[in-house]
Protein backbone atom coordinates (compact mmCIF):
# COMPACT_ATOMS: atom_id res chain seq x y z
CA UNK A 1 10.67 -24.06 2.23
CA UNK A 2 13.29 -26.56 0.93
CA UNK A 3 12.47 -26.60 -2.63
CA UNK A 4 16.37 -28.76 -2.85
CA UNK A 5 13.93 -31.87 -2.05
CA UNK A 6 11.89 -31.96 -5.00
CA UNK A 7 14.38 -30.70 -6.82
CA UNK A 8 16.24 -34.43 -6.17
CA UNK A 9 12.96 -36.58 -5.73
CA UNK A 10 11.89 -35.32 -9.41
CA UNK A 11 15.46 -35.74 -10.91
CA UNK A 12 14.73 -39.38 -11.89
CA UNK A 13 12.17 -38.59 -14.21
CA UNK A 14 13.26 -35.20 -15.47
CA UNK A 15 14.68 -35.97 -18.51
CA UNK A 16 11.99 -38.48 -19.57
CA UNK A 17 9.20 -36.15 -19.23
CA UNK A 18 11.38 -32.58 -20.36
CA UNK A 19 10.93 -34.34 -23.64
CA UNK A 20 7.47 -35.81 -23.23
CA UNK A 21 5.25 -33.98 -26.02
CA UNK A 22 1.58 -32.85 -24.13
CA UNK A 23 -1.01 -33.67 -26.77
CA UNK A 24 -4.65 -31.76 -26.73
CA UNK A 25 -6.25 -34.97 -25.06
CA UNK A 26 -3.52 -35.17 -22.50
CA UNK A 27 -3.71 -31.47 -21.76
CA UNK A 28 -6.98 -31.75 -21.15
CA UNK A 29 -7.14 -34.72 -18.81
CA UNK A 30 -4.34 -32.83 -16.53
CA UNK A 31 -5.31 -29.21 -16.77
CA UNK A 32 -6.03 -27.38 -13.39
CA UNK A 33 -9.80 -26.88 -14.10
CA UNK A 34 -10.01 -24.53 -10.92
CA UNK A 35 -7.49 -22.50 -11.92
CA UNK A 36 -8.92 -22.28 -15.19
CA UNK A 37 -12.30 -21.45 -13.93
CA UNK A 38 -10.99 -18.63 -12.22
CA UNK A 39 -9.04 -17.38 -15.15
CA UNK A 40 -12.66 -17.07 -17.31
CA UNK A 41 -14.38 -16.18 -14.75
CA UNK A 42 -11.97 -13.36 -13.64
CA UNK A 43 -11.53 -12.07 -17.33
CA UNK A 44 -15.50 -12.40 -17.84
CA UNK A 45 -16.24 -10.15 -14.76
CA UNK A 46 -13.70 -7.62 -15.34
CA UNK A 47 -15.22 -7.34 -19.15
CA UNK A 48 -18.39 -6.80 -17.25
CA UNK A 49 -17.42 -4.31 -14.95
CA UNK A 50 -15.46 -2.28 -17.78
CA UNK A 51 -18.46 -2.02 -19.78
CA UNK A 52 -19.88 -0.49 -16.79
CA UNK A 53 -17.07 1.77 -15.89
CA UNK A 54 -16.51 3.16 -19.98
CA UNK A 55 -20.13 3.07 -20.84
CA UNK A 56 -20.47 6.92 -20.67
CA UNK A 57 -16.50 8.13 -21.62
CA UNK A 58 -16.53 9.93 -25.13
CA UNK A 59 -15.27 7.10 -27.25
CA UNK A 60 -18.45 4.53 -25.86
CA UNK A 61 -17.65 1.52 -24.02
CA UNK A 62 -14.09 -0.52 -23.74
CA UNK A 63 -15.35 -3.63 -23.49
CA UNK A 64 -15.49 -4.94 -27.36
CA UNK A 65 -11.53 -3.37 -27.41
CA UNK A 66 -10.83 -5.47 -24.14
CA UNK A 67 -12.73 -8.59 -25.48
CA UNK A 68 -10.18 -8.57 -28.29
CA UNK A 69 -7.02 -8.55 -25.65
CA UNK A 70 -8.89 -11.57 -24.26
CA UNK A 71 -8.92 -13.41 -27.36
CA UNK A 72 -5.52 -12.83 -28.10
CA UNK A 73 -4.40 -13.41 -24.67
CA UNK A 74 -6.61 -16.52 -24.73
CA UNK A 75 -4.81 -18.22 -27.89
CA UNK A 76 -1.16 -17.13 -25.95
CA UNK A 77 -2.71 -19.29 -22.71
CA UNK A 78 -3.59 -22.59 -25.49
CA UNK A 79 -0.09 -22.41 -27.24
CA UNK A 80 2.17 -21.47 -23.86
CA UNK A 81 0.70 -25.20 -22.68
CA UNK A 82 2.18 -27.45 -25.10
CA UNK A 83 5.54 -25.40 -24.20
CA UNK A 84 7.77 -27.58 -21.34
CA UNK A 85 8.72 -25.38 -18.58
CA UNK A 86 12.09 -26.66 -19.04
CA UNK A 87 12.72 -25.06 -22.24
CA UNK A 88 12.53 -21.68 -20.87
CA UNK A 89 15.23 -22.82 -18.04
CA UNK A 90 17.52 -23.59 -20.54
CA UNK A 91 17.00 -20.12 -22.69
CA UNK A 92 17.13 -18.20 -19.75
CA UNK A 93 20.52 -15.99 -20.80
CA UNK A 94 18.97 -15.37 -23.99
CA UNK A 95 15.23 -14.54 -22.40
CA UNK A 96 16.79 -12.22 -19.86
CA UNK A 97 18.94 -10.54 -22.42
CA UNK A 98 16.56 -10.25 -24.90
CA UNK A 99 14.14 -8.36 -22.56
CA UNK A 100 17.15 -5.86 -21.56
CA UNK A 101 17.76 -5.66 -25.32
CA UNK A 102 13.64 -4.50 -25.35
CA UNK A 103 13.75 -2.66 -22.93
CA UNK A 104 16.93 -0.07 -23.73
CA UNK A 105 15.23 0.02 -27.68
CA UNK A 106 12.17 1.46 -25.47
CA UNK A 107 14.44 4.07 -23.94
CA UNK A 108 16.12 5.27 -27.19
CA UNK A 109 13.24 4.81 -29.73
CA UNK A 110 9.82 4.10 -27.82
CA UNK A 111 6.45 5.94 -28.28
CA UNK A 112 6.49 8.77 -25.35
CA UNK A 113 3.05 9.65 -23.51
CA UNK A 114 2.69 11.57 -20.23
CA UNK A 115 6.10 12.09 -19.84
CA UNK A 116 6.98 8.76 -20.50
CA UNK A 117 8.75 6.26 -22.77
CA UNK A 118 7.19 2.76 -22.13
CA UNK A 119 5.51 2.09 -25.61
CA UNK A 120 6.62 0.54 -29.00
CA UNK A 121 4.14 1.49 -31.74
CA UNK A 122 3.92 -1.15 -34.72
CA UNK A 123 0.82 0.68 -35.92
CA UNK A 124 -2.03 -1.54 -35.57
CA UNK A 125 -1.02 -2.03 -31.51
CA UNK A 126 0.71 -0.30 -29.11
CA UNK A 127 2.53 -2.63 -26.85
CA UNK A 128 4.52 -1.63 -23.45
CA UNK A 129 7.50 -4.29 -23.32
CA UNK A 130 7.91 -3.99 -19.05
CA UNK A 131 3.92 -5.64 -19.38
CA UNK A 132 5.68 -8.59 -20.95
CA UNK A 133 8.94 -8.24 -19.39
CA UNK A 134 7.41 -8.73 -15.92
CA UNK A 135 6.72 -12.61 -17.01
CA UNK A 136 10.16 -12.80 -18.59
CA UNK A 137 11.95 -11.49 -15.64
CA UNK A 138 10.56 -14.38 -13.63
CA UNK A 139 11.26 -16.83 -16.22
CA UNK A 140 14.96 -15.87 -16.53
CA UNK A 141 15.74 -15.16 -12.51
CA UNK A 142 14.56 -18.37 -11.67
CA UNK A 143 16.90 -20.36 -14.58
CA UNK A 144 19.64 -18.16 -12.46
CA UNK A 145 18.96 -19.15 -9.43
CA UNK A 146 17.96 -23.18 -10.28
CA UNK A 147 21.32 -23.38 -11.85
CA UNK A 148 22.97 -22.46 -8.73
CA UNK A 149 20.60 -24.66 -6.70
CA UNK A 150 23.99 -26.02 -4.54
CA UNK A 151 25.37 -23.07 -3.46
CA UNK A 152 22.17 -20.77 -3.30
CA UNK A 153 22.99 -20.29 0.30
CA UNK A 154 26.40 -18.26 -0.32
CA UNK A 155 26.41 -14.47 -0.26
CA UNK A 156 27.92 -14.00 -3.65
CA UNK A 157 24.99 -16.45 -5.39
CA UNK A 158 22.43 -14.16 -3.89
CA UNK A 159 24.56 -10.96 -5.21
CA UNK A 160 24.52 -12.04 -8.29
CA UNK A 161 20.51 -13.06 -8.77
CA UNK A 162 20.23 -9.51 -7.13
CA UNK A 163 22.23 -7.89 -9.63
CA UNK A 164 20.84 -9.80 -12.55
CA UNK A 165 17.95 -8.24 -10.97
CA UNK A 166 18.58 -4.90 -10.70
CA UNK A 167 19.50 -4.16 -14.27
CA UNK A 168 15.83 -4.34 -15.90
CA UNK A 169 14.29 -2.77 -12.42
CA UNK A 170 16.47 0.19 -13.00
CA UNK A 171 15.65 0.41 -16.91
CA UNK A 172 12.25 0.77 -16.05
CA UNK A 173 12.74 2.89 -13.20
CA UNK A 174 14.32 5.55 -15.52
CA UNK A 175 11.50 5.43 -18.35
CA UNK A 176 9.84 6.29 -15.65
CA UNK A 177 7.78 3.47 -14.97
CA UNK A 178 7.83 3.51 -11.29
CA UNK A 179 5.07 1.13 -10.65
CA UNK A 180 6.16 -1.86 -12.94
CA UNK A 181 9.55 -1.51 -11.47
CA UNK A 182 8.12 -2.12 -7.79
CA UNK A 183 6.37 -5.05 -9.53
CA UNK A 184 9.62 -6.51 -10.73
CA UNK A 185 11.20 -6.04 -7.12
CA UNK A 186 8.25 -8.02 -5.61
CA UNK A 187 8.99 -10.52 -8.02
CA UNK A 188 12.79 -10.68 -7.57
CA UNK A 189 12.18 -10.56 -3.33
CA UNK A 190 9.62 -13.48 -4.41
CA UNK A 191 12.16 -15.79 -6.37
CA UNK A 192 14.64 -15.77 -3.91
CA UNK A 193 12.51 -16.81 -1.05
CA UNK A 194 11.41 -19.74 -3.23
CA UNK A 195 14.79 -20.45 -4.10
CA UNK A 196 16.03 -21.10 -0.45
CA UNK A 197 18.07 -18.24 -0.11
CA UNK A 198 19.11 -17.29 3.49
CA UNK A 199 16.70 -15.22 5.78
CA UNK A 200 19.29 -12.65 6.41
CA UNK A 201 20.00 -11.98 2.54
CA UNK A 202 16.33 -11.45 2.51
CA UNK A 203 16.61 -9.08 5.67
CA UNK A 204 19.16 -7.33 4.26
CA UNK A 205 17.60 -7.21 0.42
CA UNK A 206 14.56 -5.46 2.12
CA UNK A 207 16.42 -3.22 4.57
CA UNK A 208 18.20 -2.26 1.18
CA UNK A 209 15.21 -1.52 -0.58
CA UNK A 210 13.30 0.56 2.48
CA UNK A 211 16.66 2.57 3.02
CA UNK A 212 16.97 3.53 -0.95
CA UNK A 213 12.88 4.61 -0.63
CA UNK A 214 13.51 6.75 1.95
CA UNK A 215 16.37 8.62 0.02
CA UNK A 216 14.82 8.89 -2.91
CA UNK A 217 11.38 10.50 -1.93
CA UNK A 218 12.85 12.08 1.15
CA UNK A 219 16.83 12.40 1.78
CA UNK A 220 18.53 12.99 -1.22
CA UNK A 221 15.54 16.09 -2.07
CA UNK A 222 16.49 17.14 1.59
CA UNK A 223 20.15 17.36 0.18
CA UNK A 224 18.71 19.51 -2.79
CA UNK A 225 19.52 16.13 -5.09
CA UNK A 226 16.06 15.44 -6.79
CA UNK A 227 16.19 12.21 -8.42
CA UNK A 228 11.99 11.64 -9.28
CA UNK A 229 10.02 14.76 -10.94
CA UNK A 230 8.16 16.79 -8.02
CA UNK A 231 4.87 15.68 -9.37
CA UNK A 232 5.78 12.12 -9.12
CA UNK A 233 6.88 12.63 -5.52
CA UNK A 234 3.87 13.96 -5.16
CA UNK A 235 2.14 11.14 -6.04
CA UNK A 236 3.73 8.38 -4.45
CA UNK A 237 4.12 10.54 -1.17
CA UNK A 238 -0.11 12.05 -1.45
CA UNK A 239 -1.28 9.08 0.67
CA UNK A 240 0.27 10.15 3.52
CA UNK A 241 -1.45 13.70 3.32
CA UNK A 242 -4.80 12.87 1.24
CA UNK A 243 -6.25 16.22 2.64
CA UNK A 244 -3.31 18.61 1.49
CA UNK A 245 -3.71 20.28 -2.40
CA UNK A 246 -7.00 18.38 -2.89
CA UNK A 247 -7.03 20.50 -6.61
CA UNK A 248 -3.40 19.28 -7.39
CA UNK A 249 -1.47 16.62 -6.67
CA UNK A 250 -4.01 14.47 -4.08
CA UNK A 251 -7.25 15.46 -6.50
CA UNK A 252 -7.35 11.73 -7.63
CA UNK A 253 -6.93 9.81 -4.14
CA UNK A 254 -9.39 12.25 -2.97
CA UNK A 255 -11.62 11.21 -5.95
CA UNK A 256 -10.92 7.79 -5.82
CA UNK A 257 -11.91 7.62 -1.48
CA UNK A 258 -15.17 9.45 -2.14
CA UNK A 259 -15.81 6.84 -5.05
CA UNK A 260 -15.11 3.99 -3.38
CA UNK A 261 -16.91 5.19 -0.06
CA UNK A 262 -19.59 6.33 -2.39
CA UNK A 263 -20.47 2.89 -3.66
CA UNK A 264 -21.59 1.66 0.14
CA UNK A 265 -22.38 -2.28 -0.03
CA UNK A 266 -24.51 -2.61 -3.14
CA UNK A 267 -23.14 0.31 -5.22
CA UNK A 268 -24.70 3.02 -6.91
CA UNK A 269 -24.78 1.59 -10.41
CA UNK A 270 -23.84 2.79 -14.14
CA UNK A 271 -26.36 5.87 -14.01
CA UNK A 272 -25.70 6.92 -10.30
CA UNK A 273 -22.07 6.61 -9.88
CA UNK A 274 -21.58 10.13 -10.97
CA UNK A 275 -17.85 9.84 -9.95
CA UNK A 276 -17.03 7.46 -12.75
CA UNK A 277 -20.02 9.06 -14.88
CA UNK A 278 -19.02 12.35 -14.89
CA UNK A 279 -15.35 12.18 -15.18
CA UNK A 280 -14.46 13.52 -11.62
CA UNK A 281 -12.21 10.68 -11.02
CA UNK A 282 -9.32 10.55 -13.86
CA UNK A 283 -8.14 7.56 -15.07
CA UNK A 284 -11.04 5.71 -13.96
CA UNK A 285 -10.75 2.85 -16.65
CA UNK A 286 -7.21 2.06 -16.12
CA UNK A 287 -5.44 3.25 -12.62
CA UNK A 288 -8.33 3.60 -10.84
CA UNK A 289 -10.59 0.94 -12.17
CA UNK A 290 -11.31 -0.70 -8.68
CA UNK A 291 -12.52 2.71 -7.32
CA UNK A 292 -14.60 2.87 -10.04
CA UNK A 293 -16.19 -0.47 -9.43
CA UNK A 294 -16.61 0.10 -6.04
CA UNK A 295 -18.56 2.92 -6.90
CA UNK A 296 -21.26 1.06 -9.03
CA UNK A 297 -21.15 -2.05 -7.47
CA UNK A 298 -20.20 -1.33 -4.09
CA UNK A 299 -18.74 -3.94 -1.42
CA UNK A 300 -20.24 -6.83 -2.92
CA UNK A 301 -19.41 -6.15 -6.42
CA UNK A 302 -15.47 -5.20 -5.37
CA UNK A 303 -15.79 -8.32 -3.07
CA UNK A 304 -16.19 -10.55 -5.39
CA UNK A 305 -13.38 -9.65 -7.61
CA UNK A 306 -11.33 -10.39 -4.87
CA UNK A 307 -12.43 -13.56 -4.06
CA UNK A 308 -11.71 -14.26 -7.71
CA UNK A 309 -7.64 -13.38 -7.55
CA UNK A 310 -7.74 -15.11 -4.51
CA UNK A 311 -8.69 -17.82 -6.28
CA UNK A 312 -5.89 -17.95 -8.41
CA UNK A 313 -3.74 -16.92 -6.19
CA UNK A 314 -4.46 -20.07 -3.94
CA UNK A 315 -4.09 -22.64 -7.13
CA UNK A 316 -1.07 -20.70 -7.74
CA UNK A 317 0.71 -21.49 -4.82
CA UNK A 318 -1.11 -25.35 -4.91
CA UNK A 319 0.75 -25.19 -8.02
CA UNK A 320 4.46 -24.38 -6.39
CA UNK A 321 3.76 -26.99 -3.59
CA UNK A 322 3.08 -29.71 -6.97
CA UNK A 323 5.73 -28.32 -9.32
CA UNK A 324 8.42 -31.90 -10.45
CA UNK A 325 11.94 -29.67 -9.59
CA UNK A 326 13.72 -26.34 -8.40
CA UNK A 327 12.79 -24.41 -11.40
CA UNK A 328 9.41 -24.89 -11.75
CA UNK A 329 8.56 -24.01 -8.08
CA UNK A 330 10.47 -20.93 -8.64
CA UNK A 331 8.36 -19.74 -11.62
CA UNK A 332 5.38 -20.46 -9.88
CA UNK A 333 6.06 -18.60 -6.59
CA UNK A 334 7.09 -15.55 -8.83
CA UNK A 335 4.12 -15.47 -10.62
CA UNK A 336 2.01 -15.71 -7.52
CA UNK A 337 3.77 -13.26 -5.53
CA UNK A 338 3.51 -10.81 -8.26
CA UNK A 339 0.03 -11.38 -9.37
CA UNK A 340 -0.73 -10.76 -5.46
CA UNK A 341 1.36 -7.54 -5.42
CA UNK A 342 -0.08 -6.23 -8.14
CA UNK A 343 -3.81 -6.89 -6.79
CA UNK A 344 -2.67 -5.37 -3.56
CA UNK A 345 -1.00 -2.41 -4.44
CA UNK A 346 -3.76 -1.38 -7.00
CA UNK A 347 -6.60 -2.14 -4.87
CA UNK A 348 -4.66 -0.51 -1.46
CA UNK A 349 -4.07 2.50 -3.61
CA UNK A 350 -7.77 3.67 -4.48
CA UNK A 351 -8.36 3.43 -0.79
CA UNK A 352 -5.58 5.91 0.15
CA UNK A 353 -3.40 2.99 2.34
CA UNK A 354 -0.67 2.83 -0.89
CA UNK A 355 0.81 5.31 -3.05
CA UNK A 356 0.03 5.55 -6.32
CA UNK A 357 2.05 4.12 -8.51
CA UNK A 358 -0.19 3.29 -11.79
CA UNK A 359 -0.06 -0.21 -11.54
CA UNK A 360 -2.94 -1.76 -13.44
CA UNK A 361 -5.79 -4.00 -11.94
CA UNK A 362 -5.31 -7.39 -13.74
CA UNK A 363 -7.63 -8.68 -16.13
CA UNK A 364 -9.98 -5.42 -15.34
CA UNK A 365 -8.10 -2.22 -16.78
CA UNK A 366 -7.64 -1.12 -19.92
CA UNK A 367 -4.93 -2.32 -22.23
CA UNK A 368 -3.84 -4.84 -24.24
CA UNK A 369 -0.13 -5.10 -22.70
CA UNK A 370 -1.72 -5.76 -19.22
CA UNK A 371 -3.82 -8.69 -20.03
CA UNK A 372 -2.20 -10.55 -22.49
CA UNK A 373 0.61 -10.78 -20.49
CA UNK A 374 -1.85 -11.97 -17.43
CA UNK A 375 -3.13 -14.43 -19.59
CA UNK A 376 0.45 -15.46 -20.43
CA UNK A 377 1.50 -16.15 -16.54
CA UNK A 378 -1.55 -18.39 -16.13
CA UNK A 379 -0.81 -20.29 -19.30
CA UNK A 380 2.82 -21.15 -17.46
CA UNK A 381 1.36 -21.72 -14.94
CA UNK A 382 -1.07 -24.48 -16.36
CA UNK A 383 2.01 -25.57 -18.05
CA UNK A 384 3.72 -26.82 -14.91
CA UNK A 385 0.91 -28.23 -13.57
CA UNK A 386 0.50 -30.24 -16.80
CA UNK A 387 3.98 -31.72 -16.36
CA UNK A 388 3.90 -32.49 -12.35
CA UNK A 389 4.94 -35.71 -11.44
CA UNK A 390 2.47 -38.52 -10.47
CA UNK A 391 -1.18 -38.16 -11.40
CA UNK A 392 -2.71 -37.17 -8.36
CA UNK A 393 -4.48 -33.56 -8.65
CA UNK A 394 -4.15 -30.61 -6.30
């Protein structure tokens, strides 16, 4: 993909329209209405489906909580359009070291739950900065890497975006957060193949990132050095061995298969999908949220929620093919990639095929982090589409 071309085809009219201010009336003319369809009627179905999946846990049903995280995510999407692209390629240095800056005050001062420091408390909401920071780290990689748009092809320009990279991965690694820190490798594997980087950097990146896998879940404990917990060994390792300790540390992908093969092709609804119902599968409104709709609304129901990402993950990528230079393409192709990773790995995992890592299902499980920051990546999204040259729509 040689993303140098637009780059220079778009450089003309850069500056004029870096500057140009997107009124409501303009906005509205150039907005991607198919993306934006999908975004509502994504959102819409998963508030559906998590009244359905909460209507019988002890507190009553999510949905009026999650309606609120809509809202608020919704007023992000309005107010991230009339914000130029451009102006977050020029802050990147202080984006990306504003979200470390987050990010270590989570390690020394964050709420801790489960074992884990991910949260800030401010008292009326409870926010989890990596959410957030997974937008961010896009935002700020891909100012990197534009600025070095002439010599991306060198080994020590793709060293660099790699260790600009690593830093947050590693600070959310440690909080532990494993899950959001495979999110933010997608996304840093995904901004350097936009970027144009060589095929072998991107051979070697993933060799890399296979090799350190392996010694973490399997060579280094063979060597008596444990770096993860046992129990979250267990759990990223349980899909390989589903049928071994079904009471301990494979009870919920055991759960999770039986309530997804439980739901057959119409589903077994809010009364019969005793699964979800009675509590036998954990987590079921945030983890495991697709099992659970599989289990009332079976392969149709689950079907169509897929159709919907795919939705906006094809406008996404319409998006990269339509962005006006380097920078913008980059963003885009982040976003995608990681909005398709994070479908993937969530869906794969209630079906036994992935580990689990607790990555949420966007726009469907609980929490306000989760979707407002969803609603955030489509708002940039509709953001460079606003600004892409020529008037011709995608």
């Amino acid at each position: 993909m040689t993303i140098e071309a637009v780059d220079r085809s778009a450089r003309g009219l850069r500056a004029q329209r870096s500057s140009e201010a997107v009124g409501l009336g303009g906005a509205l003319r150039r907005l991607d209405w198919v993306l934006l369809g999908g975004l509502v009627a994504t959102a819409g179905y998963g508030l559906w489906a998590i009244d359905g999946i909460t209507m019988h846990d002890a507190g009553g049903s999510s949905m009026t909580r999650q309606a609120l995280y809509v809202f608020a995510g919704g007023l992000l999407f309005l107010g991230t359009l009339f914000i130029d692209p451009g102006t977050y390629r020029r802050l990147w240095r202080p984006i990306y070291f504003g979200t470390l800056g987050l990010m270590v005050f989570v390690l020394a001062a964050g709420a801790v739950a489960r074992g884990s420091r991910r949260w800030v408390d401010v008292g009326f909401f409870k926010f989890q900065p990596s959410e957030f920071g997974k937008v961010l780290f896009v935002l700020a990689l891909a100012g990197f890497l534009a600025e070095r748009s002439r010599s991306i092809n060198s080994v020590r320009a793709t060293l660099a975006a790699i260790g600009y990279g690593l830093v947050p991965i590693l600070l959310v690694f440690v909080q532990p957060d494993i899950g959001t820190a495979l999110v933010y490798t997608s996304a840093l594997g995904a901004v350097l193949l936009i970027a144009g980087v060589r095929w072998w950097h991107l051979g070697a990146l993933a060799t890399a990132t296979v090799i350190s896998a392996l010694a973490v879940l399997w060579l280094l404990p063979a060597a008596g050095v444990n770096v993860l917990k046992p129990y979250q060994a267990a759990r990223l390792t349980g899909f390989t061995h589903p049928a071994n300790d079904p009471r301990g540390s494979t009870y919920n992908l055991r759960q999770s298969i039986t309530a997804v093969g439980a739901g057959g092709l119409r589903g077994r609804g809010v009364l019969g999908a005793t699964q979800t119902r009675l509590n036998y599968l954990p987590e079921h409104s945030t983890d495991f949220a697709f099992a659970s709709l599989a289990e009332e609304r079976g392969f149709f129901g689950a079907s169509i929620l897929l159709l919907l990402y795919l939705l906006i993950v094809w406008r996404a990528l319409k998006i990269v093919t339509s962005a006006r230079d380097m920078y913008a393409a980059i963003v885009a192709g982040g976003i995608a990639f990681m909005f398709m990773f994070q479908v993937f790995v969530n869906a794969a995992m209630t079906m036994g095929i992935a580990p689990i890592t607790g990555i949420p299902l966007p726009f469907v499980s609980v929490g306000g982090s989760s979707m407002i920051t969803n609603f955030l990546a489509i708002g940039i999204l509709q953001a460079i589409y606003l600004r892409r040259p020529g008037r011709r729509r995608g």
